[in-house]
C-alpha atoms as a PDB file:
ATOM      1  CA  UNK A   1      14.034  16.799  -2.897  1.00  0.00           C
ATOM      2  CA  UNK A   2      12.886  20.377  -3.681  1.00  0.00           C
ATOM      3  CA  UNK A   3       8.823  20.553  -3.299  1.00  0.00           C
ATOM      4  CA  UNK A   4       8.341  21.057  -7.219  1.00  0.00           C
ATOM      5  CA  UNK A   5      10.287  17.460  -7.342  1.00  0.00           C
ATOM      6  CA  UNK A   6       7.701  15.974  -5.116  1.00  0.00           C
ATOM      7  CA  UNK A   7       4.590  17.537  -6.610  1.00  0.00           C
ATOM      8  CA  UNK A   8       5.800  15.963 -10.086  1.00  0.00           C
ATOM      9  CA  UNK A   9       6.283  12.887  -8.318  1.00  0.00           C
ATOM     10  CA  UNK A  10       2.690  12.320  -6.862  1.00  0.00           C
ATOM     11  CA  UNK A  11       1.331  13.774  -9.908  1.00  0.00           C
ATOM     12  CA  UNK A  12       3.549  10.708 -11.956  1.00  0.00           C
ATOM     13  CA  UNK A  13       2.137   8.367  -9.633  1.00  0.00           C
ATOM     14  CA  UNK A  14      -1.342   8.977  -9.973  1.00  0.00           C
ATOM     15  CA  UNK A  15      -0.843   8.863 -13.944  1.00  0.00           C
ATOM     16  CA  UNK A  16       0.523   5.529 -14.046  1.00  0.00           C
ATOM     17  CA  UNK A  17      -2.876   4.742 -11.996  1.00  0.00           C
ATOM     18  CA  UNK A  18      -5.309   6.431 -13.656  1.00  0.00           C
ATOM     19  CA  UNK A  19      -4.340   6.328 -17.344  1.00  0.00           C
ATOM     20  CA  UNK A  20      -3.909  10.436 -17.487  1.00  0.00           C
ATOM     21  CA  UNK A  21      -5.344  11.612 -13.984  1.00  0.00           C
ATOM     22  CA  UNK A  22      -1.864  13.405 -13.032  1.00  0.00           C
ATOM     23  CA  UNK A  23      -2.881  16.056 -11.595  1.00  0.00           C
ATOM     24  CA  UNK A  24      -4.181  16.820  -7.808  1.00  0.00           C
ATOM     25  CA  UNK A  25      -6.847  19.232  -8.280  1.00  0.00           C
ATOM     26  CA  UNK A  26      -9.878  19.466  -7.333  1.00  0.00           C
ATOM     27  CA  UNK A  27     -12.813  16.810  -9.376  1.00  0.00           C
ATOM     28  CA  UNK A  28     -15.855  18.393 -10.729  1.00  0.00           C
ATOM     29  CA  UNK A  29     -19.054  16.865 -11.602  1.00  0.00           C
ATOM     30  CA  UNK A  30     -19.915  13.456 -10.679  1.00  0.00           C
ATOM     31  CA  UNK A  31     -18.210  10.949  -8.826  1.00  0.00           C
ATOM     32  CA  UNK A  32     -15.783   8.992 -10.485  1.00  0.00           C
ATOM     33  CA  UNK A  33     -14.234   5.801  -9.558  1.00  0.00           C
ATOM     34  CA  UNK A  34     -10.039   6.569  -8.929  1.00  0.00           C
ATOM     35  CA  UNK A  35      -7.935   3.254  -9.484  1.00  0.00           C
ATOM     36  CA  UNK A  36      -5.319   2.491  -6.884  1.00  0.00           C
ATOM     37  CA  UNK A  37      -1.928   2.053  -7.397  1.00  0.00           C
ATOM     38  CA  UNK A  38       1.390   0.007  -5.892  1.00  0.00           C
ATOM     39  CA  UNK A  39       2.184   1.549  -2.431  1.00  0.00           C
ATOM     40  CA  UNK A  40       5.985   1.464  -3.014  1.00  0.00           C
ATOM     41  CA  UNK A  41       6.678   4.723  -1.605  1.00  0.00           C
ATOM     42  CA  UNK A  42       5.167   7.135   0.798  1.00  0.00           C
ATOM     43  CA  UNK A  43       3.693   9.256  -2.553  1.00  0.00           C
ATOM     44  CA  UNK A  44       1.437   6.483  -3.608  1.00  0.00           C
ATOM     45  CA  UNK A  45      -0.138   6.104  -0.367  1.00  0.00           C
ATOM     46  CA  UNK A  46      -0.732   9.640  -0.787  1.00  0.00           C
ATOM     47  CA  UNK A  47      -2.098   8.988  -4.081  1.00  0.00           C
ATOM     48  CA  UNK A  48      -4.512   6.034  -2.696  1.00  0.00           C
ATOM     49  CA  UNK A  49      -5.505   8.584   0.314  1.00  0.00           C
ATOM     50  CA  UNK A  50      -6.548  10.807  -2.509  1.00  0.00           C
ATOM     51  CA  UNK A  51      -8.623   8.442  -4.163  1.00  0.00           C
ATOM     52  CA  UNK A  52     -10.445   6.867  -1.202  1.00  0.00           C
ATOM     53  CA  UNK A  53     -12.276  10.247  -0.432  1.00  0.00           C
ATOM     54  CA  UNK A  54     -12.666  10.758  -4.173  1.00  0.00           C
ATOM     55  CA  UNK A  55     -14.622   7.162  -4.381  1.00  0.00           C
ATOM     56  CA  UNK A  56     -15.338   7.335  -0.762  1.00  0.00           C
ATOM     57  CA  UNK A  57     -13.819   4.221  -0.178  1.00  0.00           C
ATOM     58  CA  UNK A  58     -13.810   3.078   3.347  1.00  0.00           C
ATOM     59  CA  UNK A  59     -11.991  -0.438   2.746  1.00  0.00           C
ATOM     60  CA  UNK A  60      -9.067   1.192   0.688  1.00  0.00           C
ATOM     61  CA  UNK A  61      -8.546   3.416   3.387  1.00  0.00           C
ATOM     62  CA  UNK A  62      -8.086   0.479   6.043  1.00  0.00           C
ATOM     63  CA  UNK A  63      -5.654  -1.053   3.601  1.00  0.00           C
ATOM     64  CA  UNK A  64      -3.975   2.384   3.833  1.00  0.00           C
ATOM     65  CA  UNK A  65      -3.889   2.896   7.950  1.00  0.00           C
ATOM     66  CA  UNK A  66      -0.630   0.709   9.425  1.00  0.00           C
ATOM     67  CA  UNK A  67      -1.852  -1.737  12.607  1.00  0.00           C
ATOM     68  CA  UNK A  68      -0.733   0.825  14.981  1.00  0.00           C
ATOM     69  CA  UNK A  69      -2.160   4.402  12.947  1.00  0.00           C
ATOM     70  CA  UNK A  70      -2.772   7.480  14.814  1.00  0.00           C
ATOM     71  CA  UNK A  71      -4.070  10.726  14.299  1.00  0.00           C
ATOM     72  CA  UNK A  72      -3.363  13.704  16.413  1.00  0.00           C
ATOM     73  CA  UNK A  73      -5.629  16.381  17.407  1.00  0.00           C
ATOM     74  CA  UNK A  74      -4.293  19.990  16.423  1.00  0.00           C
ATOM     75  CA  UNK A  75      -4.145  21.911  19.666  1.00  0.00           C
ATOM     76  CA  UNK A  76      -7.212  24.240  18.768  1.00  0.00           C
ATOM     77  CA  UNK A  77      -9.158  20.852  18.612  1.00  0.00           C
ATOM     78  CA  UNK A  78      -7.953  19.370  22.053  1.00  0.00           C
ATOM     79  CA  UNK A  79     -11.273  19.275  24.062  1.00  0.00           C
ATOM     80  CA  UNK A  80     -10.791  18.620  27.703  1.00  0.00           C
ATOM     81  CA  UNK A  81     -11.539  15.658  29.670  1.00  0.00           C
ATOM     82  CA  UNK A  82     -11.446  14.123  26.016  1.00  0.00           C
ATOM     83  CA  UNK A  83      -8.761  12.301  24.161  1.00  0.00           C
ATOM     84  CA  UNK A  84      -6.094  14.511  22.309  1.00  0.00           C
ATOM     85  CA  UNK A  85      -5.756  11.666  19.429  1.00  0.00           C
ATOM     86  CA  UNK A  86      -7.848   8.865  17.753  1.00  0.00           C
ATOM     87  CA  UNK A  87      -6.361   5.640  17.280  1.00  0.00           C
ATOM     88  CA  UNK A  88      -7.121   3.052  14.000  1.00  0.00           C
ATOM     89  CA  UNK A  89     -10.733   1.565  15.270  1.00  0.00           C
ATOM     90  CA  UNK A  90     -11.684   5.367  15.491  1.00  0.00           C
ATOM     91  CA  UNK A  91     -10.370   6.483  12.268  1.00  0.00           C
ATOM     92  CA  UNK A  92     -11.897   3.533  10.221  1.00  0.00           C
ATOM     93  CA  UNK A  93     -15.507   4.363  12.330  1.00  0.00           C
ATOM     94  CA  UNK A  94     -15.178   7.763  10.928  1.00  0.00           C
ATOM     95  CA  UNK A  95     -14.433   6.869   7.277  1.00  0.00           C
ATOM     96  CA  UNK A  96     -17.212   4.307   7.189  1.00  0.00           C
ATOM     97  CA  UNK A  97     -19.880   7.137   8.784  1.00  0.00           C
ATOM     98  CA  UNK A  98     -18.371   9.688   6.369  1.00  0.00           C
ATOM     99  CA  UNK A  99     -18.881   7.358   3.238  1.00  0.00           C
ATOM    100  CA  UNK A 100     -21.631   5.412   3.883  1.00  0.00           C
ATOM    101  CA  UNK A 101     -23.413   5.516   6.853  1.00  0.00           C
ATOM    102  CA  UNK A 102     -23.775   8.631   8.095  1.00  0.00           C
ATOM    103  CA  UNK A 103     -24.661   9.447  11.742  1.00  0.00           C
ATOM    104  CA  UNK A 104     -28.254   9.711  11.761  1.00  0.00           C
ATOM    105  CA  UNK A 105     -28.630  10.398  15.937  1.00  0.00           C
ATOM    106  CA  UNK A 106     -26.489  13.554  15.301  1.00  0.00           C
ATOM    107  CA  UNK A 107     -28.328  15.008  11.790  1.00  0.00           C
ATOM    108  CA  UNK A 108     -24.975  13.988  10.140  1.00  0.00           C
ATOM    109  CA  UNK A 109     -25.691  13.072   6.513  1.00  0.00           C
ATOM    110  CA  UNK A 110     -22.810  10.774   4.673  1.00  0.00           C
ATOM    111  CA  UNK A 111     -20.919  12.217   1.932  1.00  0.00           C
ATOM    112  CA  UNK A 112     -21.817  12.239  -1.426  1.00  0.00           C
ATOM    113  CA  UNK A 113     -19.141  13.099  -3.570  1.00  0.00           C
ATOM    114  CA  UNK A 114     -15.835  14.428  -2.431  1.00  0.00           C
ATOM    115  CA  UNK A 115     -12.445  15.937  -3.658  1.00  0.00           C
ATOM    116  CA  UNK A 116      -9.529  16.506  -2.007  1.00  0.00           C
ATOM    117  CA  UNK A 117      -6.557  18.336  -3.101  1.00  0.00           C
ATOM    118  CA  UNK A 118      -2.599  17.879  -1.869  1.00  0.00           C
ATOM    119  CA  UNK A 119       0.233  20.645  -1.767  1.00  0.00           C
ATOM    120  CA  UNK A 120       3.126  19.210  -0.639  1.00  0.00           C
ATOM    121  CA  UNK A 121       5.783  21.378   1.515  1.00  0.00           C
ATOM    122  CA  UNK A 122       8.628  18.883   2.478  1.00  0.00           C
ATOM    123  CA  UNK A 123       9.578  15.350   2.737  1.00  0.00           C
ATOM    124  CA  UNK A 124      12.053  14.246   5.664  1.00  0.00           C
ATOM    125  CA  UNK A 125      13.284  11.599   7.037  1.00  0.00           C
ATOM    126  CA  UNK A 126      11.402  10.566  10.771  1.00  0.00           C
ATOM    127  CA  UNK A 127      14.091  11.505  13.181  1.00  0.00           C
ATOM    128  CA  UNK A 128      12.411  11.279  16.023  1.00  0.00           C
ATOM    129  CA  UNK A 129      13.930   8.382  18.531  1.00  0.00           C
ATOM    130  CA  UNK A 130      12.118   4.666  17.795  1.00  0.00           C
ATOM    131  CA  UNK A 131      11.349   5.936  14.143  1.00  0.00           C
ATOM    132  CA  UNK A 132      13.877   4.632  11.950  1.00  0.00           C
ATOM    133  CA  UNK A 133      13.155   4.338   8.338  1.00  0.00           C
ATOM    134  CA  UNK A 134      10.375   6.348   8.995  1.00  0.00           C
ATOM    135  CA  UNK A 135       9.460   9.106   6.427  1.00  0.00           C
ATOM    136  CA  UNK A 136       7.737  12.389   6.871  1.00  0.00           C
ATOM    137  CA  UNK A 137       5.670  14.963   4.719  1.00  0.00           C
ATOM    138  CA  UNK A 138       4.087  18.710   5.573  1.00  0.00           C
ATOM    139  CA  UNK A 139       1.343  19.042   3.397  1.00  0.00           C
ATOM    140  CA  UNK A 140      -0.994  22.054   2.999  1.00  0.00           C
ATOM    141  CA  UNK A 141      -4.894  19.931   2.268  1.00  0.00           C
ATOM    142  CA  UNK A 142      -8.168  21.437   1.110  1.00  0.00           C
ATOM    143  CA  UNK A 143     -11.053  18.622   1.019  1.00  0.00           C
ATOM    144  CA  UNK A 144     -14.392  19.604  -0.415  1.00  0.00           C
ATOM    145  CA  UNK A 145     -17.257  17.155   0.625  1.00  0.00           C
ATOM    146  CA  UNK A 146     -20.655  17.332  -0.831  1.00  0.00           C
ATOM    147  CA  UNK A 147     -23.393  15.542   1.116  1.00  0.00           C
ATOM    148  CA  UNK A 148     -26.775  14.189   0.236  1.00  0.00           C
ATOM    149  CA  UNK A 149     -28.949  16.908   1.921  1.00  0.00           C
ATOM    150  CA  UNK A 150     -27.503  19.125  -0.065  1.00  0.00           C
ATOM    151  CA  UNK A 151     -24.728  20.571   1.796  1.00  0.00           C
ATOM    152  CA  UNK A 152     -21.600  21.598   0.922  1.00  0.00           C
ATOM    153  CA  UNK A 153     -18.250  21.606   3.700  1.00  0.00           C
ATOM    154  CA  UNK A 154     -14.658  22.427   3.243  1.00  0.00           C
ATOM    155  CA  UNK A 155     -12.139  21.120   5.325  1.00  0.00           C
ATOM    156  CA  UNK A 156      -8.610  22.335   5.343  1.00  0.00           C
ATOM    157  CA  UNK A 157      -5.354  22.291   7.358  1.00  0.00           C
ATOM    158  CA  UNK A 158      -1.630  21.931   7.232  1.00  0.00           C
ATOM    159  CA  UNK A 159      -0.820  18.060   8.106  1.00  0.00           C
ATOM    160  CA  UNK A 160       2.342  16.124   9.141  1.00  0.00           C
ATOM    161  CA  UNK A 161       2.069  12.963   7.411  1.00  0.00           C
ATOM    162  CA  UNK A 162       4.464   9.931   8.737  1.00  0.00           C
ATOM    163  CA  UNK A 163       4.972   6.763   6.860  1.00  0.00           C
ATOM    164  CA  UNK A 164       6.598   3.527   7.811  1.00  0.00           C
ATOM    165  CA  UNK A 165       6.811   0.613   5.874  1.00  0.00           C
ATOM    166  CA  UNK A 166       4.448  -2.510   6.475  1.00  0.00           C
ATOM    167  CA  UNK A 167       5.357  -5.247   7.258  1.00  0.00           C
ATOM    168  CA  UNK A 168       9.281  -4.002   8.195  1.00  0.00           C
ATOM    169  CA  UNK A 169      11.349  -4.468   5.347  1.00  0.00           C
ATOM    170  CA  UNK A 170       8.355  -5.568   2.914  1.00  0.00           C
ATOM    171  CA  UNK A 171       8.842  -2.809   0.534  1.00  0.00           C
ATOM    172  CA  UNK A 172       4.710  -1.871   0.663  1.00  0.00           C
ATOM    173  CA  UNK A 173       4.330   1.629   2.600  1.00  0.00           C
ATOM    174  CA  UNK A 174       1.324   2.524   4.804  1.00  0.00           C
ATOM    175  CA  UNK A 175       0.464   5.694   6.800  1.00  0.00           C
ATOM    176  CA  UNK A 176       1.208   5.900  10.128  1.00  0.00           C
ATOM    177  CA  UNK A 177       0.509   9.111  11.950  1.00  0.00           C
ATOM    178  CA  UNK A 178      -1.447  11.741  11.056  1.00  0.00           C
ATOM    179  CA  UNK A 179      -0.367  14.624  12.725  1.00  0.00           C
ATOM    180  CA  UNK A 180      -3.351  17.681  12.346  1.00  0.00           C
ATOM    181  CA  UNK A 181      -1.397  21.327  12.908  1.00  0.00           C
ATOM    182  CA  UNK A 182      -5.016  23.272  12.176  1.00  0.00           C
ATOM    183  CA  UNK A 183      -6.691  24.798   9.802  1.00  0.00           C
ATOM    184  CA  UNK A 184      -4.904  27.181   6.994  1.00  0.00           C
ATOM    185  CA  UNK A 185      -7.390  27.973   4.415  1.00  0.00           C
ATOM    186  CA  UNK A 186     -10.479  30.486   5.303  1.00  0.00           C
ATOM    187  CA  UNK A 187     -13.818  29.123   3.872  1.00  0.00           C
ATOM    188  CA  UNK A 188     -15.381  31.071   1.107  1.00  0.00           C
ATOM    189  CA  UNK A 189     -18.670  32.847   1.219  1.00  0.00           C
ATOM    190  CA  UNK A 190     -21.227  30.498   0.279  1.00  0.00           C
ATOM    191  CA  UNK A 191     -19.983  27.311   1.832  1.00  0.00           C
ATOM    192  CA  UNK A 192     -21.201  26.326   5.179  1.00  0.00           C
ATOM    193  CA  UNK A 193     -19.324  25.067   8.020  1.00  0.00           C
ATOM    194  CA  UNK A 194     -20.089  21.810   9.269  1.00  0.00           C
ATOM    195  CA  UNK A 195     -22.998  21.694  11.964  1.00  0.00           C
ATOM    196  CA  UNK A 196     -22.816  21.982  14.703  1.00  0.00           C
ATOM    197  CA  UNK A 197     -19.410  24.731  14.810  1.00  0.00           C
ATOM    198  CA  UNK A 198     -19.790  28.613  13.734  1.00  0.00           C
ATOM    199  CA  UNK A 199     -16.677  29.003  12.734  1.00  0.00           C
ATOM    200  CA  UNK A 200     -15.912  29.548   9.493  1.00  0.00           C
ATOM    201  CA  UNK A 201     -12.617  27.550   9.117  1.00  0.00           C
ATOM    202  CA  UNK A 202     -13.227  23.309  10.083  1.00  0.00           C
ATOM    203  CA  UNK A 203     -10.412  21.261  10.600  1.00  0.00           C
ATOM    204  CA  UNK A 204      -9.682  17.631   9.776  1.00  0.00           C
ATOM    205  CA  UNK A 205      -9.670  17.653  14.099  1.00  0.00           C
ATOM    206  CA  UNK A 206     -13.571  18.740  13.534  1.00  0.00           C
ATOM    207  CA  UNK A 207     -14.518  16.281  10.624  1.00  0.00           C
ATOM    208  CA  UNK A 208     -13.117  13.121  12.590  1.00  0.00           C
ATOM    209  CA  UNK A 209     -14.372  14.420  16.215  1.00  0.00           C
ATOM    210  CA  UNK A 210     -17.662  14.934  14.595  1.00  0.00           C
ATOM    211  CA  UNK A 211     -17.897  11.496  12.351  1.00  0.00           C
ATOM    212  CA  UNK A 212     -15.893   8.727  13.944  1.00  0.00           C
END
């Protein structure tokens, strides 16, 4: 499937959700609450990822982790002496600090309105050895997250998505593995980094270290 194909195909997706919301740009203005759709296919969990962050939705996004999820550090976020990957328990601490809770020991504010944008580059088939029926997408990701001190972060990165169904053979698609390659989007003047890195450029890697 040619990467126009699949574009048109999350964008379908979403508009059989959302009654006209076929598109995967960027919302503006206040938060808005994103319906969820079937999870027949590997797009609409893509879809539902979407619209978590959109309504910051911490208990759509466990529905959308499988029982064994994993996400994997980029190599420029590999800290050592720590772990290169978080598993599920991690993941769903950092959406429910990102959303809701915040980290108050670290000056970490939650979110307070957030939108998140997909560019898909491929869409394989899993081929690695133990992966049957596996599927997997490269997707270029820029997430914009406003927070309730006022701040503004962008987070951006090319990501290796891999889906497997759940339960085997059930038909209802979950995500997997999260596989972070780093950052590829610079962040533009006026938008701050998230404390406490300098860099201009944060990764997902740098979001989830900081918040799960």
């Amino acid at each position: 499937m040619r990467k126009t194909d699949l574009i048109l195909a999350l964008a379908a997706a979403l508009a059989v959700g959302c009654g006209g919301c076929n598109d995967f740009s960027p919302v503006v203005g206040p938060p808005v609450s994103y319906p969820y759709i079937s999870m027949s296919n590997p797009e609409s969990v893509l879809v539902n990822l979407r619209a978590s962050y959109i309504n910051r939705d911490a208990a759509e996004y466990d529905r959308i982790l499988t029982s064994d999820y994993v996400f994997r550090f980029a190599p420029v976020d590999i800290v050592p002496g720590q772990p290169d990957s978080l598993l599920r328990g991690d993941e769903m601490s950092f959406a429910q600090n990102l959303f809701h809770d915040g980290k108050p020991a670290q000056n970490l504010p939650r979110a307070s309105q957030a939108s998140l944008v997909f560019t898909i580059q491929s869409r394989d088939l899993d081929n690695r050895v133990g992966h049957a029926g596996w599927q997997k997408y490269v997707a270029s990701t820029d997430l914009t997250l406003h927070f309730v001190d006022g701040n503004t972060t962008r987070v951006t990165g090319l990501e290796w998505f891999y889906f497997k169904p759940e339960p085997a053979g059930s038909g209802t698609w979950k995500l997997a593995e999260w596989d972070d390659r780093g950052a590829s989007l610079g962040v533009p003047a006026g938008v701050r980094s998230l404390k406490p890195q300098p860099a201009n450029v944060v990764t997902w890697g740098k979001l989830k270290r900081l918040y799960h």
